[in-house]
Each structure stands twice: as C-alpha cells, then as structure tokens.
Protein backbone atom coordinates (compact mmCIF):
# COMPACT_ATOMS: atom_id res chain seq x y z
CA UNK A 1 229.98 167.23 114.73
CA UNK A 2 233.48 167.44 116.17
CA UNK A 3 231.92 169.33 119.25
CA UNK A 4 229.22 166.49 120.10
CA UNK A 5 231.98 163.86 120.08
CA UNK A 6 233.93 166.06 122.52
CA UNK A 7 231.19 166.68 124.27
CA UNK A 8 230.24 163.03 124.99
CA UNK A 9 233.95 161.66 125.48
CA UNK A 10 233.83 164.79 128.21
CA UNK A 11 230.19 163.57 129.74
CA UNK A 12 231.67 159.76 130.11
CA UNK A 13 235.06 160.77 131.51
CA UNK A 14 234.03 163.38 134.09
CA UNK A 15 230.66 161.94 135.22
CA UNK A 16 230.74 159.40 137.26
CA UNK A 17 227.32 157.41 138.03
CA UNK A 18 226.60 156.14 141.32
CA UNK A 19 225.26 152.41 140.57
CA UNK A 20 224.28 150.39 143.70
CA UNK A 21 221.76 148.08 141.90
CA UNK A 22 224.70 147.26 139.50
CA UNK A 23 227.03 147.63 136.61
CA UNK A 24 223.94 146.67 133.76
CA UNK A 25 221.96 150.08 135.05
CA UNK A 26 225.25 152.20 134.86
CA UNK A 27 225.99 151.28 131.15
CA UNK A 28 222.45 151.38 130.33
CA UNK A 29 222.43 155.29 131.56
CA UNK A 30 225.53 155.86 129.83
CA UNK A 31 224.30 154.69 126.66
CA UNK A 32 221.39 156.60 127.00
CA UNK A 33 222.94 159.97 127.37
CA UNK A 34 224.61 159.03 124.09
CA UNK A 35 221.58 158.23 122.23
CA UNK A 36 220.27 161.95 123.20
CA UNK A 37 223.23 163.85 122.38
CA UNK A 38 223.62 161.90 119.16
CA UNK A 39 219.77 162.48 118.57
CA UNK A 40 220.47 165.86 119.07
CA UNK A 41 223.18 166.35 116.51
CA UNK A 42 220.80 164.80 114.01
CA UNK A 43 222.07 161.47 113.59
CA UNK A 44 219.56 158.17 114.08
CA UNK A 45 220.13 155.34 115.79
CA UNK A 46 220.88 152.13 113.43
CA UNK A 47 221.85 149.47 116.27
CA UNK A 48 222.98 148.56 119.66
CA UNK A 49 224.75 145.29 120.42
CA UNK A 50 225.74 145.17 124.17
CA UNK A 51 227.46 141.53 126.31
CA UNK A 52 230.02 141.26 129.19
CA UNK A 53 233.20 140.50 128.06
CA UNK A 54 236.42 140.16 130.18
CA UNK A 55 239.83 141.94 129.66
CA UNK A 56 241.22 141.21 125.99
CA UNK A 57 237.89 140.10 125.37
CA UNK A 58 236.06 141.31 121.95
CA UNK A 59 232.84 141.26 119.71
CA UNK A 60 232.75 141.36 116.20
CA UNK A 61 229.20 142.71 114.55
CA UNK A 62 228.67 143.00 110.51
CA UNK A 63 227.20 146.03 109.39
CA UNK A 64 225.64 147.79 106.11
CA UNK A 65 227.08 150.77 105.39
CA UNK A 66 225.39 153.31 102.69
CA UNK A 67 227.37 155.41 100.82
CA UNK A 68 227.29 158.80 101.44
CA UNK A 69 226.54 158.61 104.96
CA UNK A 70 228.06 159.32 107.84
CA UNK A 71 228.03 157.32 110.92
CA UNK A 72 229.22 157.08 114.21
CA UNK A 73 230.06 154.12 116.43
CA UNK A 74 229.80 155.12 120.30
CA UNK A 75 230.87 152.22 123.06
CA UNK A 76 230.48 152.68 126.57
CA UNK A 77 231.51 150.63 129.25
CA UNK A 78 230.43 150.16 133.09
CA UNK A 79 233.29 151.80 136.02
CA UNK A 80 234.66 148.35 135.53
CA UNK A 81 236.03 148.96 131.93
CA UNK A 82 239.19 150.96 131.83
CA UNK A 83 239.97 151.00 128.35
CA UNK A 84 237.02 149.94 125.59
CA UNK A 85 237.91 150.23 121.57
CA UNK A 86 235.96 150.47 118.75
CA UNK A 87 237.73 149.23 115.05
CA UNK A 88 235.80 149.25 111.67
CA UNK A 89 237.31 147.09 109.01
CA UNK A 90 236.12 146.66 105.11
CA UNK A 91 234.66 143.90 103.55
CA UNK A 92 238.25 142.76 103.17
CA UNK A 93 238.87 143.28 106.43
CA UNK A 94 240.95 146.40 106.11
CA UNK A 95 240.95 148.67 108.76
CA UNK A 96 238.90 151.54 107.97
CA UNK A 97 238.75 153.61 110.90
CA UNK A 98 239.75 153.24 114.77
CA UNK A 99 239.41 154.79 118.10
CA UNK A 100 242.51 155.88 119.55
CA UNK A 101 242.16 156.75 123.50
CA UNK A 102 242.13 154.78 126.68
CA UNK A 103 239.22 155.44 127.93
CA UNK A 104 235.67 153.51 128.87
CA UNK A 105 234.39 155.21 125.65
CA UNK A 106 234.99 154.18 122.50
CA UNK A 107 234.05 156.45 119.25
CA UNK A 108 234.99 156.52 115.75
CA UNK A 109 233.59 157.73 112.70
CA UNK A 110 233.08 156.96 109.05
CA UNK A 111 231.80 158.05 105.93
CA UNK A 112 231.90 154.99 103.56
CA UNK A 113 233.34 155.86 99.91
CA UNK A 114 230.93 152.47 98.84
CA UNK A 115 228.17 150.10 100.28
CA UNK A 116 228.61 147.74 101.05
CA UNK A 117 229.42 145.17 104.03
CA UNK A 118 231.73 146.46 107.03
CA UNK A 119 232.87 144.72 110.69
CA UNK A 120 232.48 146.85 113.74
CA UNK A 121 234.99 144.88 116.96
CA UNK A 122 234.37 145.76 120.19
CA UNK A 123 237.04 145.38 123.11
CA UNK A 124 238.09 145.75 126.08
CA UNK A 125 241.52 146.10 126.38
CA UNK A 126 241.77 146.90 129.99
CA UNK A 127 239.23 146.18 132.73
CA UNK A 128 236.18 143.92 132.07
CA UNK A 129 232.21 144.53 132.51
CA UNK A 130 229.43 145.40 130.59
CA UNK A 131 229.73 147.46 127.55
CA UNK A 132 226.92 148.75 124.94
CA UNK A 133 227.98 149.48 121.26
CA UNK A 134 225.73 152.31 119.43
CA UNK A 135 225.66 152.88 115.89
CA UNK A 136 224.25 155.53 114.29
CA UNK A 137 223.68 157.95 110.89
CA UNK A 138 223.14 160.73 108.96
C-alpha cells in the first residue's frame, strides 16, 4: 500500500504533462493515472469532487466513512498548483488525518475506528488552478 502511494507522489512529481489545450486536460490526465494505480492496488473509487480555486483557496466535501475500511484521498492539481493539501476531520471536526508535503499532490489515508460522518478540505496553499480530489476504498 505504502509502495502505490510512493509510487504515485513519484509519477506526479517527476512527470510533467505537456498541456497546450489547457490546464482542465492536464488535471484530468493526472487524475486518471491515479484512478489506475489505485485500481490496481485494489481499492475502488467512491468520489471525485474537482473546481478552480485560487491560492489560500479551499473546498470542504462531507463524506461516509465505514468502519473497517480503508481509504485513500488523492488530490492533484494542474502545473499551476504548487502546493495542494488534503485534511480529514471527524464529525466533530477533529483532525483525523493530514497530508504533510508541498507538493501538487495531496494524499492521506484513513482507516475509520467508527462510521460515521467525516469532512475531506481541499487547498491550495500555494499556486492556484484546477485541482481534482479522488476518494477511494478497500
């Protein structure tokens, strides 16, 4: 599991798409590399909320979460996004779990102790464009 996390933050970092239609297509391919390597590892696709936002900008999306399993949240951001995070919070609003680079790929992953309710934010803390958040489980 470790290994397909590495291997996507390595895919987004070192590959860089050539867009000349625009910024929409580039994000679009990104996030579908993402879906196949995350298909691959077994995991299934539960949602994808994508937008522009500017720099400091952010998206908050509720989400079920099922006991038991695990899931991944995956952002990725156009060139134009320098630094996109990804921060699950409780029902309560605690923060649950975080994603901790600067980079135009945001993941983090948790396995809920309950279900129940959580909040997935999306941001982009440096840069601005289009972004796609993916969700997904196993």
């Amino acid at each position: 599991m470790k290994k397909s996390l590495l291997f996507i933050m390595g895919l987004f970092l070192t590959f860089s798409v050539s867009v000349s239609a625009n910024s929409i297509d580039e994000v679009k391919y990104k996030a579908a590399k993402a879906i196949s390597i995350l298909k691959a590892d077994g995991y299934h696709i539960k949602s994808a909320k994508a937008g522009y936002l500017n720099e400091k900008g952010y998206k908050t999306f509720s989400i079920t979460l099922y006991k038991g399993n695990t899931y991944q949240f995956i952002g990725v951001g156009d060139s134009n996004v320098k630094d996109l995070d990804v921060k699950i919070y409780d029902e309560n609003w605690h923060l649950v779990e975080k994603d901790t680079d600067s980079s135009s790929v945001s993941i983090a992953m948790i396995t809920p102790k309950w279900t129940g309710t959580f909040y997935v934010k999306t941001k982009i803390y440096r840069g601005h464009g289009y972004w796609v958040q993916l969700s997904a489980w196993k």
